[in-house]
PDB file of N, CA and C in Angstrom:
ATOM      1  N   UNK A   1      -6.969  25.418  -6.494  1.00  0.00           N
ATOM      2  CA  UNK A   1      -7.338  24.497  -5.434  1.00  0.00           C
ATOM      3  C   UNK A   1      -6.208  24.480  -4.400  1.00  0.00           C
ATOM      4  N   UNK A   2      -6.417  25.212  -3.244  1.00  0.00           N
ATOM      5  CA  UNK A   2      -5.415  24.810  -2.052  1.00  0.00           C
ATOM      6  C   UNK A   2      -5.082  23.125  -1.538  1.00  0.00           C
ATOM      7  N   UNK A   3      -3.895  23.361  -1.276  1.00  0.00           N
ATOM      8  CA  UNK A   3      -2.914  21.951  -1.283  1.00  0.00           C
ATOM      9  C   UNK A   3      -3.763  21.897   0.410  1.00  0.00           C
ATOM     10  N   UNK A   4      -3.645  20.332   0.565  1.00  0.00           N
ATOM     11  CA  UNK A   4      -4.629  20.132   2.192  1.00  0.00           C
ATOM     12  C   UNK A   4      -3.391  20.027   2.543  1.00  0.00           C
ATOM     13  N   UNK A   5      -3.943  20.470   4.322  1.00  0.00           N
ATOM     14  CA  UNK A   5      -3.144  20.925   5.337  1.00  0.00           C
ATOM     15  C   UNK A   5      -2.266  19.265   5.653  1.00  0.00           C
ATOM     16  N   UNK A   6      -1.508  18.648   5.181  1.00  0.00           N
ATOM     17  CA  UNK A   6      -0.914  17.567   5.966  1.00  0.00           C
ATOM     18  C   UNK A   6       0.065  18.065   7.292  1.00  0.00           C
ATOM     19  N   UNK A   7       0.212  17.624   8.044  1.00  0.00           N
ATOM     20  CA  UNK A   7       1.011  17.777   9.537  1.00  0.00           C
ATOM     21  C   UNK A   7       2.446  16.993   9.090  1.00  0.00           C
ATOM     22  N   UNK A   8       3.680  17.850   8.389  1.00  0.00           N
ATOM     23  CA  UNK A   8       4.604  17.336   8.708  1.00  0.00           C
ATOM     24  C   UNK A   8       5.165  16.529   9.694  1.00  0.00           C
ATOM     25  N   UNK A   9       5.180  16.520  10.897  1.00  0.00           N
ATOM     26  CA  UNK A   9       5.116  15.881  11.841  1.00  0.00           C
ATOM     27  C   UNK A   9       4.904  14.492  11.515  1.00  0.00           C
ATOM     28  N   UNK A  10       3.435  14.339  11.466  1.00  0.00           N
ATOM     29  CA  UNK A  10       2.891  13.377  11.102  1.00  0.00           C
ATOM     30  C   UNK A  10       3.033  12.533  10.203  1.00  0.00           C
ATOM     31  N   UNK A  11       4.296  13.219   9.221  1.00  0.00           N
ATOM     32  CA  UNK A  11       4.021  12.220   8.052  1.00  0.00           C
ATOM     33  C   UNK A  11       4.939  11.259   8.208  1.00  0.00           C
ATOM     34  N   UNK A  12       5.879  11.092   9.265  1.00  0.00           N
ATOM     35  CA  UNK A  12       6.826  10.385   9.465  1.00  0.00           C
ATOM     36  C   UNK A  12       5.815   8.942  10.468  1.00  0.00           C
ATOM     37  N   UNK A  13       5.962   7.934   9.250  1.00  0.00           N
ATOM     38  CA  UNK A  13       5.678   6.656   9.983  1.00  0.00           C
ATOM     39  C   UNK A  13       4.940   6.422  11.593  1.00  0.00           C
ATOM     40  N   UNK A  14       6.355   6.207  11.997  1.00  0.00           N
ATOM     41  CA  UNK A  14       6.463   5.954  13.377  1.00  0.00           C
ATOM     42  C   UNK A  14       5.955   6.660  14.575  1.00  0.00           C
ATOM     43  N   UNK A  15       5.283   8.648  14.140  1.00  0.00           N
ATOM     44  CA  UNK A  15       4.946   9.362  14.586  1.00  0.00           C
ATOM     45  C   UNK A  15       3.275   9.068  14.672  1.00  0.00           C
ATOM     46  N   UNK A  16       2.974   8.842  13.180  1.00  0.00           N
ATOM     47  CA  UNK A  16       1.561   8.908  12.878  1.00  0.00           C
ATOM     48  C   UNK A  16       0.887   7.476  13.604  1.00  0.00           C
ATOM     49  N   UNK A  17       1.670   6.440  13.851  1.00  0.00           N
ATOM     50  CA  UNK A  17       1.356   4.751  14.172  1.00  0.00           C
ATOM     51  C   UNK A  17       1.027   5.338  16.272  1.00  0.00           C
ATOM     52  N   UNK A  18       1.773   6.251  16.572  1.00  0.00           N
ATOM     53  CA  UNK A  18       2.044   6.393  18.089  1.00  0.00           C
ATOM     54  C   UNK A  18       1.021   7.339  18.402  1.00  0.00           C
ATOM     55  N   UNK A  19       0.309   8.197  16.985  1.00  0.00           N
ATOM     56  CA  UNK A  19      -0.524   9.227  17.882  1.00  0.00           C
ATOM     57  C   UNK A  19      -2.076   8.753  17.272  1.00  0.00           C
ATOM     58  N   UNK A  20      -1.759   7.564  16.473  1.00  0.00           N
ATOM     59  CA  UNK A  20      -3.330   6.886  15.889  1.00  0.00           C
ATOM     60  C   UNK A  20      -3.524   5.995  16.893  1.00  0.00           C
ATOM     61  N   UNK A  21      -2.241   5.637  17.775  1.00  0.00           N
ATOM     62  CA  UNK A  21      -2.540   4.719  18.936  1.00  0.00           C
ATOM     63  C   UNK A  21      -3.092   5.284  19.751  1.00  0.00           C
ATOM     64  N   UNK A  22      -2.781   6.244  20.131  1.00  0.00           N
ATOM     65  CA  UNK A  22      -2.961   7.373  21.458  1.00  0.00           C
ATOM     66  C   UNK A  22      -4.430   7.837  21.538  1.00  0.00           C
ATOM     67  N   UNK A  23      -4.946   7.624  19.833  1.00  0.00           N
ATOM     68  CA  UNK A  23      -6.263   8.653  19.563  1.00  0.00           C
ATOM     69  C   UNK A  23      -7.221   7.716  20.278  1.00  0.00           C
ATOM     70  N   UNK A  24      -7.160   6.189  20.014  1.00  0.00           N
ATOM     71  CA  UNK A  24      -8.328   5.358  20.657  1.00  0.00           C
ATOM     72  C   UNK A  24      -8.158   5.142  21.883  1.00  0.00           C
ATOM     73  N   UNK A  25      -7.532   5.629  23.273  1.00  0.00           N
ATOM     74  CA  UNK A  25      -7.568   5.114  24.710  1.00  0.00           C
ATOM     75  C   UNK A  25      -7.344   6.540  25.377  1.00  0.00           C
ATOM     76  N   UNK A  26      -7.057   6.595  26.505  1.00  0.00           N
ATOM     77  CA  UNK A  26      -6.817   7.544  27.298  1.00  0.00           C
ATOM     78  C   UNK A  26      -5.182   7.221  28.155  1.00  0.00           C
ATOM     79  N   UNK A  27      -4.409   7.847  28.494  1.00  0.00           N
ATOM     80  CA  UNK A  27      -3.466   7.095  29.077  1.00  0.00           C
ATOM     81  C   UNK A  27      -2.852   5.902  29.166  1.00  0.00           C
ATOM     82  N   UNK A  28      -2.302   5.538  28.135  1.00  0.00           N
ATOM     83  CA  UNK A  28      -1.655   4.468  27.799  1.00  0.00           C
ATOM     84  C   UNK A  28      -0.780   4.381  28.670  1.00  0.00           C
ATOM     85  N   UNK A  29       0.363   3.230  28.693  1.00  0.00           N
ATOM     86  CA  UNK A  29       1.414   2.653  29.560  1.00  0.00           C
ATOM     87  C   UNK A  29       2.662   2.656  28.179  1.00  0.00           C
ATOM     88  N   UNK A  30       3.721   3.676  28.678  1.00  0.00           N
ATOM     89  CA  UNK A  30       4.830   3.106  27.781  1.00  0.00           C
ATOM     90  C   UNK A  30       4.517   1.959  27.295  1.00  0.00           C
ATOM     91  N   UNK A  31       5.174   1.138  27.877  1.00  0.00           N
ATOM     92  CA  UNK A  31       5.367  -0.366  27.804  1.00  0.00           C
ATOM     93  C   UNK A  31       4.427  -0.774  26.341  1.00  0.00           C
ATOM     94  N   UNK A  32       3.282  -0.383  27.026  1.00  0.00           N
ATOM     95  CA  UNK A  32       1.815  -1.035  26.192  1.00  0.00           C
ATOM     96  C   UNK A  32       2.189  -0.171  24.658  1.00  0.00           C
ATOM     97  N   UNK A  33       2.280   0.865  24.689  1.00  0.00           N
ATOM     98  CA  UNK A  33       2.604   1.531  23.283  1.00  0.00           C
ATOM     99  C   UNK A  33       3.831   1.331  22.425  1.00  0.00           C
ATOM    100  N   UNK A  34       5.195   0.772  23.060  1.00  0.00           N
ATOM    101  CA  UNK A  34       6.386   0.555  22.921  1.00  0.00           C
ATOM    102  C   UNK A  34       5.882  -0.432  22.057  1.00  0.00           C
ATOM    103  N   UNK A  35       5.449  -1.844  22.721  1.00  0.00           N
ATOM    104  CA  UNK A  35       5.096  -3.216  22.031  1.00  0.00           C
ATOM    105  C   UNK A  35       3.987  -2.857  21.029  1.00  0.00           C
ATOM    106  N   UNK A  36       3.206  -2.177  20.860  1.00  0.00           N
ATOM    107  CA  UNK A  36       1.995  -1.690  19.783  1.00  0.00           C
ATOM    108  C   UNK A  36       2.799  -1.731  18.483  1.00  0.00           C
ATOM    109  N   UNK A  37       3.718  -0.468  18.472  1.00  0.00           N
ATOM    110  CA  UNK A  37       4.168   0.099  17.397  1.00  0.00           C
ATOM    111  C   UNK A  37       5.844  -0.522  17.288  1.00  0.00           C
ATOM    112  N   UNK A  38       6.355  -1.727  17.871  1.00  0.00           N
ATOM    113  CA  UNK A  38       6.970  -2.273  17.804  1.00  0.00           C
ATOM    114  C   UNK A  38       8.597  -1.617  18.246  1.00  0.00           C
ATOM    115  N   UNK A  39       8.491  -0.642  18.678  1.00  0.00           N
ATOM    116  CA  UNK A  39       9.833   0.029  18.936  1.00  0.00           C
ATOM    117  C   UNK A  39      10.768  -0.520  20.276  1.00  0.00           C
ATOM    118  N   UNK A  40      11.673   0.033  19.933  1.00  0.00           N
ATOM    119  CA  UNK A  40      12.393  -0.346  21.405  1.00  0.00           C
ATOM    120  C   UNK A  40      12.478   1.127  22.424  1.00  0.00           C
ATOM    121  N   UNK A  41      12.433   0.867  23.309  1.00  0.00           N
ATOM    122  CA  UNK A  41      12.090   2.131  24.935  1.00  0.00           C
ATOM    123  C   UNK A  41      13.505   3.130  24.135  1.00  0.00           C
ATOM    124  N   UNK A  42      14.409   3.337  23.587  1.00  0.00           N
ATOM    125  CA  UNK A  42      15.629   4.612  23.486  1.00  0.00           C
ATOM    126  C   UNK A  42      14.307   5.203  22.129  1.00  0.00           C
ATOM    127  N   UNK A  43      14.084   4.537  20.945  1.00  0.00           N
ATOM    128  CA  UNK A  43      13.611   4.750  19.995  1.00  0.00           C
ATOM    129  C   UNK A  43      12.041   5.592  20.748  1.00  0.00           C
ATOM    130  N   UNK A  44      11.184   4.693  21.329  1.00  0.00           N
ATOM    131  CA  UNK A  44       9.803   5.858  21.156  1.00  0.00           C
ATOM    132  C   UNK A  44      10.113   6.839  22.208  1.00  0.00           C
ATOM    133  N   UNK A  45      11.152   6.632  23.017  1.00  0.00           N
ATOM    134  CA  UNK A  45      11.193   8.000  24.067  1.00  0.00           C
ATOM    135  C   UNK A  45      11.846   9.140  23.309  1.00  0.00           C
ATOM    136  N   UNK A  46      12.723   8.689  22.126  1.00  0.00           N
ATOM    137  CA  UNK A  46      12.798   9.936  21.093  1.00  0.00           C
ATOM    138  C   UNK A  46      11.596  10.645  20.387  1.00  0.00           C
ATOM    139  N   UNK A  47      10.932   9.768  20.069  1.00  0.00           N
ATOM    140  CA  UNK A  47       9.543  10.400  19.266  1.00  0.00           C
ATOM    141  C   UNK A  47       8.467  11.018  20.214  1.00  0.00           C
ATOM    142  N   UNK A  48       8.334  10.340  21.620  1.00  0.00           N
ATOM    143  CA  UNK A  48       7.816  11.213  22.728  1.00  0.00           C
ATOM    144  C   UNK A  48       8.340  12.076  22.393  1.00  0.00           C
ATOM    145  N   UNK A  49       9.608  11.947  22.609  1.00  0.00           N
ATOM    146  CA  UNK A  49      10.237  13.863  22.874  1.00  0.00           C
ATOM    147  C   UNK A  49       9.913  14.913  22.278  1.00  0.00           C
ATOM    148  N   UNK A  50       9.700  14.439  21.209  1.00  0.00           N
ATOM    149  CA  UNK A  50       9.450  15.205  19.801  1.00  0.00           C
ATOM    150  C   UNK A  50       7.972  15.735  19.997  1.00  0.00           C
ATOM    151  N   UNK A  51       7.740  14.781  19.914  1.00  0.00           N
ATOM    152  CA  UNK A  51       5.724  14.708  20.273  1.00  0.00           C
ATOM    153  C   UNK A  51       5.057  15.781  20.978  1.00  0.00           C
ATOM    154  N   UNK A  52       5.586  15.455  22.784  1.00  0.00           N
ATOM    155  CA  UNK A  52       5.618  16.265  23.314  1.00  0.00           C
ATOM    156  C   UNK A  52       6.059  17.891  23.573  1.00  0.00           C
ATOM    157  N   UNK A  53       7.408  18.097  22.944  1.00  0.00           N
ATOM    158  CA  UNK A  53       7.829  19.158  22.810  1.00  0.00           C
ATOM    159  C   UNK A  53       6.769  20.214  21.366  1.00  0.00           C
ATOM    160  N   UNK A  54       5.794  19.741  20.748  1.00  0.00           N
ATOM    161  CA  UNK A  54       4.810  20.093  20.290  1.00  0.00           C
ATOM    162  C   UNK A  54       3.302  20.350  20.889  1.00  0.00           C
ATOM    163  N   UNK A  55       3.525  19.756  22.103  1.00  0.00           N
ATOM    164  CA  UNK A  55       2.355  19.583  22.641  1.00  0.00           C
ATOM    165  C   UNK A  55       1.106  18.507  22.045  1.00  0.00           C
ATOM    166  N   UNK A  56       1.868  17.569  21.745  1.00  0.00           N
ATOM    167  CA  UNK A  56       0.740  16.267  20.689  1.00  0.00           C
ATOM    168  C   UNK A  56       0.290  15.316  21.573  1.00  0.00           C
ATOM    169  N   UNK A  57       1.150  15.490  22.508  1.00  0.00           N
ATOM    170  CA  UNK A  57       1.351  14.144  23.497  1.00  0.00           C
ATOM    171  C   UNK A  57       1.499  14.797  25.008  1.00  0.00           C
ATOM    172  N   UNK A  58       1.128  14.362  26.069  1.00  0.00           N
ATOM    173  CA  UNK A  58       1.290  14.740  27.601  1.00  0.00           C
ATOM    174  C   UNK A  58       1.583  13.135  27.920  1.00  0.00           C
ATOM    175  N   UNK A  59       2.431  13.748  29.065  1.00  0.00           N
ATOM    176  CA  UNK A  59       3.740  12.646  29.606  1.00  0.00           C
ATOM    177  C   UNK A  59       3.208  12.385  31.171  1.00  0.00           C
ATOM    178  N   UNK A  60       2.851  11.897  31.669  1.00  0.00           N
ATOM    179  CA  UNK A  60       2.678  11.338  33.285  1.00  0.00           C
ATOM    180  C   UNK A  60       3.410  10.351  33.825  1.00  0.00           C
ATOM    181  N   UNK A  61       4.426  10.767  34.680  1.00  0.00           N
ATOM    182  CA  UNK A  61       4.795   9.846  35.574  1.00  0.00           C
ATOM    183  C   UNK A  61       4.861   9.138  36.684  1.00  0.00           C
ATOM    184  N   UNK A  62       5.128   8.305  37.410  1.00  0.00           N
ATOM    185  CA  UNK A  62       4.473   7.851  38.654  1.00  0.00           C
ATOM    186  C   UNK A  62       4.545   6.442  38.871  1.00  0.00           C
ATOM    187  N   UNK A  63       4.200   5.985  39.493  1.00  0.00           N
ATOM    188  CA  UNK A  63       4.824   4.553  40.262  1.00  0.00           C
ATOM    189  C   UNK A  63       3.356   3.884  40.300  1.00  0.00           C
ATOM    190  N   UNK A  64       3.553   2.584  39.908  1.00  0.00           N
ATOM    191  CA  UNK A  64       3.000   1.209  40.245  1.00  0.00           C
ATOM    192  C   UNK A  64       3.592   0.211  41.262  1.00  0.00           C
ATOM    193  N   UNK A  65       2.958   0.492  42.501  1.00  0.00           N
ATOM    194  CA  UNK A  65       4.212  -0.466  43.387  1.00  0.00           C
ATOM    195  C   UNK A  65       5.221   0.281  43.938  1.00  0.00           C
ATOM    196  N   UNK A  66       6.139   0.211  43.063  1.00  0.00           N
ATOM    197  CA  UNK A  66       7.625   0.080  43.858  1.00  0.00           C
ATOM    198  C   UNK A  66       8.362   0.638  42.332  1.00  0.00           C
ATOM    199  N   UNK A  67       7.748   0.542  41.475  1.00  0.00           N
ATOM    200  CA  UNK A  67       7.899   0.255  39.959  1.00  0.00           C
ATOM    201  C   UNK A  67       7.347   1.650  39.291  1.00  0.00           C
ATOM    202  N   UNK A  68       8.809   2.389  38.669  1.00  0.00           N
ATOM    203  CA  UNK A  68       8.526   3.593  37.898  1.00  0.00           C
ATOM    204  C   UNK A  68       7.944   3.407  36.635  1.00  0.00           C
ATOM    205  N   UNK A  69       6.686   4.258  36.354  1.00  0.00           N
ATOM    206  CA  UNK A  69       5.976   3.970  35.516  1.00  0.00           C
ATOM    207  C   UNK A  69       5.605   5.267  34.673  1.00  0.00           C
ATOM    208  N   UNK A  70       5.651   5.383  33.074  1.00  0.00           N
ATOM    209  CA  UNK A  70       5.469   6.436  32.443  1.00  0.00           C
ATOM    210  C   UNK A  70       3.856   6.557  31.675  1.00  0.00           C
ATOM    211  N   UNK A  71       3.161   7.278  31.710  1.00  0.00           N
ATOM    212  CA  UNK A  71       1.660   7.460  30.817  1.00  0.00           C
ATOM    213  C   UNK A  71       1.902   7.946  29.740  1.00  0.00           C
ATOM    214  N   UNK A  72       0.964   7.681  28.880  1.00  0.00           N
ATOM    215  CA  UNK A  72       1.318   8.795  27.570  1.00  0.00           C
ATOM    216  C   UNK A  72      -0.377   8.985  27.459  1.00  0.00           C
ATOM    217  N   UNK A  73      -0.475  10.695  27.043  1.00  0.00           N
ATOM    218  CA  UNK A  73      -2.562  10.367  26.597  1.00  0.00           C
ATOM    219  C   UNK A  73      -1.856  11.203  24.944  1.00  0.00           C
ATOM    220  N   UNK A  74      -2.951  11.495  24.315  1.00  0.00           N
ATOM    221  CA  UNK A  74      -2.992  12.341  23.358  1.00  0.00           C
ATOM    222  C   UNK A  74      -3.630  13.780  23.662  1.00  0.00           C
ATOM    223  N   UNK A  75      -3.278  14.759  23.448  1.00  0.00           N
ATOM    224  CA  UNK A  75      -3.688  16.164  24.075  1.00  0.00           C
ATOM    225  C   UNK A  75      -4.919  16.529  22.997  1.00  0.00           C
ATOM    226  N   UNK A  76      -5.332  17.553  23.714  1.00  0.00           N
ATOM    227  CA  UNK A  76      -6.207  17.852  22.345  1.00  0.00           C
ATOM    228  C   UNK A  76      -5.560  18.263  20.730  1.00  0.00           C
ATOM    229  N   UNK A  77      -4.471  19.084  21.374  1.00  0.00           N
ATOM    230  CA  UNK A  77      -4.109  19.677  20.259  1.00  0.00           C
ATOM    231  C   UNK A  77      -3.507  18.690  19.350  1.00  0.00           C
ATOM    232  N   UNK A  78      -2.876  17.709  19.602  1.00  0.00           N
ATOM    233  CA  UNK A  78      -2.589  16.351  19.145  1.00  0.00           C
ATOM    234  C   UNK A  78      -3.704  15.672  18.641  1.00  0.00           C
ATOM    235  N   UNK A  79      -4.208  15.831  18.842  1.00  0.00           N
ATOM    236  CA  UNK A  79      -5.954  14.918  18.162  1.00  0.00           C
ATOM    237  C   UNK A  79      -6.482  15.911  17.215  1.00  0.00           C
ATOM    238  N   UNK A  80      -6.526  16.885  17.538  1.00  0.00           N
ATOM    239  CA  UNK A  80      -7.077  18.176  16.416  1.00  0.00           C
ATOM    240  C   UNK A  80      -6.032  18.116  15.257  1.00  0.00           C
ATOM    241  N   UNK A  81      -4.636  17.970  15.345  1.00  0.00           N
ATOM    242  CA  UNK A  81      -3.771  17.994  13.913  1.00  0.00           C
ATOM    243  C   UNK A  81      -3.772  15.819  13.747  1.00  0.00           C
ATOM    244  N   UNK A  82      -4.135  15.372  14.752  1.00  0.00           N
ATOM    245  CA  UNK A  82      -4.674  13.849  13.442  1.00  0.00           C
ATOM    246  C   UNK A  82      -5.426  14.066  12.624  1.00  0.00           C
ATOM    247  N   UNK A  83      -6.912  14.666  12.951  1.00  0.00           N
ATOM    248  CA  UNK A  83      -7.788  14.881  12.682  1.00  0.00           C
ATOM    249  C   UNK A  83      -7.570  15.545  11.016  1.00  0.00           C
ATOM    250  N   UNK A  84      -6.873  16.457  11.776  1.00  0.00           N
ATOM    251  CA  UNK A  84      -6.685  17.835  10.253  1.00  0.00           C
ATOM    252  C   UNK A  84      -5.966  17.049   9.558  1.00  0.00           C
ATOM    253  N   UNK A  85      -4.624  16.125   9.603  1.00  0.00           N
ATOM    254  CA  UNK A  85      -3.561  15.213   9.038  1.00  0.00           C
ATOM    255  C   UNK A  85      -5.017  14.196   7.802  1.00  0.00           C
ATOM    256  N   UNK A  86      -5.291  13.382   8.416  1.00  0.00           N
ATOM    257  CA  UNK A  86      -6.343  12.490   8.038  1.00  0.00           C
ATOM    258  C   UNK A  86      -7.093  12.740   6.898  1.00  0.00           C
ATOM    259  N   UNK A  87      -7.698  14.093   7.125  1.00  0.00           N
ATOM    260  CA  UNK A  87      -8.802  14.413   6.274  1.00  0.00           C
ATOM    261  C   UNK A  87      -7.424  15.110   5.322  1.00  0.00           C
ATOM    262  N   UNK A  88      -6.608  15.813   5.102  1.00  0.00           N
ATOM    263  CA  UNK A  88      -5.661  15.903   4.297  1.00  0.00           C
ATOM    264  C   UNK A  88      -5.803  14.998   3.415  1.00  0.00           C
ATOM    265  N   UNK A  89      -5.135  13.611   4.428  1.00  0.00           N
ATOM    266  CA  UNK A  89      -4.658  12.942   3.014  1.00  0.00           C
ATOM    267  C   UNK A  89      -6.073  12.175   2.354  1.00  0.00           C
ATOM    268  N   UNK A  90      -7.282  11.987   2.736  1.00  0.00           N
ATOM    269  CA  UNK A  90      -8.306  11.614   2.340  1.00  0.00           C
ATOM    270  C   UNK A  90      -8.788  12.399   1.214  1.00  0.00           C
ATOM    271  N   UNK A  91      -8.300  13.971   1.439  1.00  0.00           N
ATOM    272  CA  UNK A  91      -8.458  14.841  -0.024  1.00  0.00           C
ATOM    273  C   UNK A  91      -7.696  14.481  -1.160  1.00  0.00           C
ATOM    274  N   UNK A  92      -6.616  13.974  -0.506  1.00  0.00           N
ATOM    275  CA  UNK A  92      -5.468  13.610  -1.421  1.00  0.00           C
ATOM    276  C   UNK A  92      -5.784  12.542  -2.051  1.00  0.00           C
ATOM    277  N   UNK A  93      -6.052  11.455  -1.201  1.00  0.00           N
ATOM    278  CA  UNK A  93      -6.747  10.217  -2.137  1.00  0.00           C
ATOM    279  C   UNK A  93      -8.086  10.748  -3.402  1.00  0.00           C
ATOM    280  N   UNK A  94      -8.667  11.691  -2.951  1.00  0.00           N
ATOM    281  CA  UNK A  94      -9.909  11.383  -3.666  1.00  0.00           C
ATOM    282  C   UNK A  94      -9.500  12.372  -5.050  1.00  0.00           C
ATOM    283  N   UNK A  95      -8.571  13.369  -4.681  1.00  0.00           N
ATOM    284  CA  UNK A  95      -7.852  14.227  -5.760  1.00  0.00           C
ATOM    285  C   UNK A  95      -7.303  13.031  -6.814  1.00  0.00           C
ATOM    286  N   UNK A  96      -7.006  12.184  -6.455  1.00  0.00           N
ATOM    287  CA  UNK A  96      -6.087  10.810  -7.175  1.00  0.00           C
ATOM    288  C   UNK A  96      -7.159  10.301  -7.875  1.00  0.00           C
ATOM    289  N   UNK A  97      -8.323   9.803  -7.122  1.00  0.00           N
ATOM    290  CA  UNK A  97      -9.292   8.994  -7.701  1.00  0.00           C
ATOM    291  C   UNK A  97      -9.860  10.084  -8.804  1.00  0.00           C
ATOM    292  N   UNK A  98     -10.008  11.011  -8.430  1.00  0.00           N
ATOM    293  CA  UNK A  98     -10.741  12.011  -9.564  1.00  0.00           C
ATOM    294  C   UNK A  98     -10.126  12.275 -10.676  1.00  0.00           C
ATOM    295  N   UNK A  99      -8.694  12.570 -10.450  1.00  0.00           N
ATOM    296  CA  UNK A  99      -7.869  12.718 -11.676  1.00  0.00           C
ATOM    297  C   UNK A  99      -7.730  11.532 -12.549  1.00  0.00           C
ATOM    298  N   UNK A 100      -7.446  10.050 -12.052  1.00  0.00           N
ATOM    299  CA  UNK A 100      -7.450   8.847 -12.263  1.00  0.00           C
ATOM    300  C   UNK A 100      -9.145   8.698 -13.463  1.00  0.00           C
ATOM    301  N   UNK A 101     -10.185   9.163 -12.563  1.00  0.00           N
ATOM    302  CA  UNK A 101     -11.479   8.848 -13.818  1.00  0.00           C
ATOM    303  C   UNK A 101     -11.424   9.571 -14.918  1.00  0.00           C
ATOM    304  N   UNK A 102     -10.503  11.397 -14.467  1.00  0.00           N
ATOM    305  CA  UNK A 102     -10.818  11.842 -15.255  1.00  0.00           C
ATOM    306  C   UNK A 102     -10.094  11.785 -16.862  1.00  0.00           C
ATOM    307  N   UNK A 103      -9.021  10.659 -16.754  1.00  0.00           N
ATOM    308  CA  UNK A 103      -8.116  10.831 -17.498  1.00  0.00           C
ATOM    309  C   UNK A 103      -7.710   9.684 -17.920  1.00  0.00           C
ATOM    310  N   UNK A 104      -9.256   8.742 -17.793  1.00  0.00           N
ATOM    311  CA  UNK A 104      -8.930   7.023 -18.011  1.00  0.00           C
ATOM    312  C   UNK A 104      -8.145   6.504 -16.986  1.00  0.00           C
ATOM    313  N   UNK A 105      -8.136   5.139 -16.751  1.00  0.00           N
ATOM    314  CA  UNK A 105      -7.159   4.363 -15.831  1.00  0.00           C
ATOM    315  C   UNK A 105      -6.241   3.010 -16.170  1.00  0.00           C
ATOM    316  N   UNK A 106      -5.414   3.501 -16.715  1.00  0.00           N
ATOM    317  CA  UNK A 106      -4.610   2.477 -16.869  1.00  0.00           C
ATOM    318  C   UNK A 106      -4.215   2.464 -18.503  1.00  0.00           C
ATOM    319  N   UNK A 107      -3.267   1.477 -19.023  1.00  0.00           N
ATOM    320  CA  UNK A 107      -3.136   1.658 -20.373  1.00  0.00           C
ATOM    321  C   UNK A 107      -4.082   1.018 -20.821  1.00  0.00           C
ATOM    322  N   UNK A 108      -5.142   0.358 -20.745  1.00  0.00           N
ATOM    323  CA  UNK A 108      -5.944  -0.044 -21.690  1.00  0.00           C
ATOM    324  C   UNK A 108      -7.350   0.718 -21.888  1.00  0.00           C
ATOM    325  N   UNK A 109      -7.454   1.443 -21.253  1.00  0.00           N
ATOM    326  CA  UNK A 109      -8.501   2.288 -21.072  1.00  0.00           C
ATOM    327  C   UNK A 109      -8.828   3.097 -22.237  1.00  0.00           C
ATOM    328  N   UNK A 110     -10.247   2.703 -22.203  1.00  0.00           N
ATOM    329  CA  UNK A 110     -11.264   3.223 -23.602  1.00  0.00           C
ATOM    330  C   UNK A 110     -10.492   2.473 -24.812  1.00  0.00           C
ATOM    331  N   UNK A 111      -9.428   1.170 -24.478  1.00  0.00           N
ATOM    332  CA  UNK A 111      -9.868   0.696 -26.003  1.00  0.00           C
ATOM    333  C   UNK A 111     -10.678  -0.894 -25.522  1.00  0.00           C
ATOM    334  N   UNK A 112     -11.295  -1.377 -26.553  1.00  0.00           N
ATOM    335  CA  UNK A 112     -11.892  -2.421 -26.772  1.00  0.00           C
ATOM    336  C   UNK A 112     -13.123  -2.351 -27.478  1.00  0.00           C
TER     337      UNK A 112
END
């Protein structure tokens, strides 16, 4: 049985919380994603970096006003490895649940 594809990347917390955010909107606002996933602006502009330098994430910049303003969307290719990430670990869960029936659950199992 081949091991499912998980997205290293992805498996880090703070990565997977910023691109499960990204998956439900279109162009987010720093700001708005910063406060989501609770980080401070030095912290997610590192994981942008990262993000982006994969191509997971596209970066838009540009002004509101008078007022420099950053976008973030999710790219495709960034949505195609959630996607693939997800169903990974959903194999993984059900590999658990299967092994789990197949082998009793818990210490009291099959007596009484």
């Amino acid at each position: 049985m081949a091991a499912p594809d998980v997205d290293p990347l992805l498996l880090d917390p703070t990565r997977l919380s910023i691109v499960s955010l990204l998956s439900a909107t279109r162009w987010a606002e720093f700001g708005f994603v910063r406060d989501s996933v609770g980080m401070s602006d030095s912290a997610l502009s590192k994981q942008v970096t990262t993000l982006s330098k994969q191509d997971y994430i596209e970066v838009k910049k540009g002004y509101v006003g008078k007022r420099p303003r950053t976008w973030l969307n999710l790219s495709d290719t960034g949505r195609a490895a959630l996607e693939t990430h997800i169903e990974a670990l959903q194999q993984i869960a059900a590999r658990s649940r299967e092994a789990g029936d197949a082998h009793g659950s818990g210490p009291d199992a099959g007596v009484g």
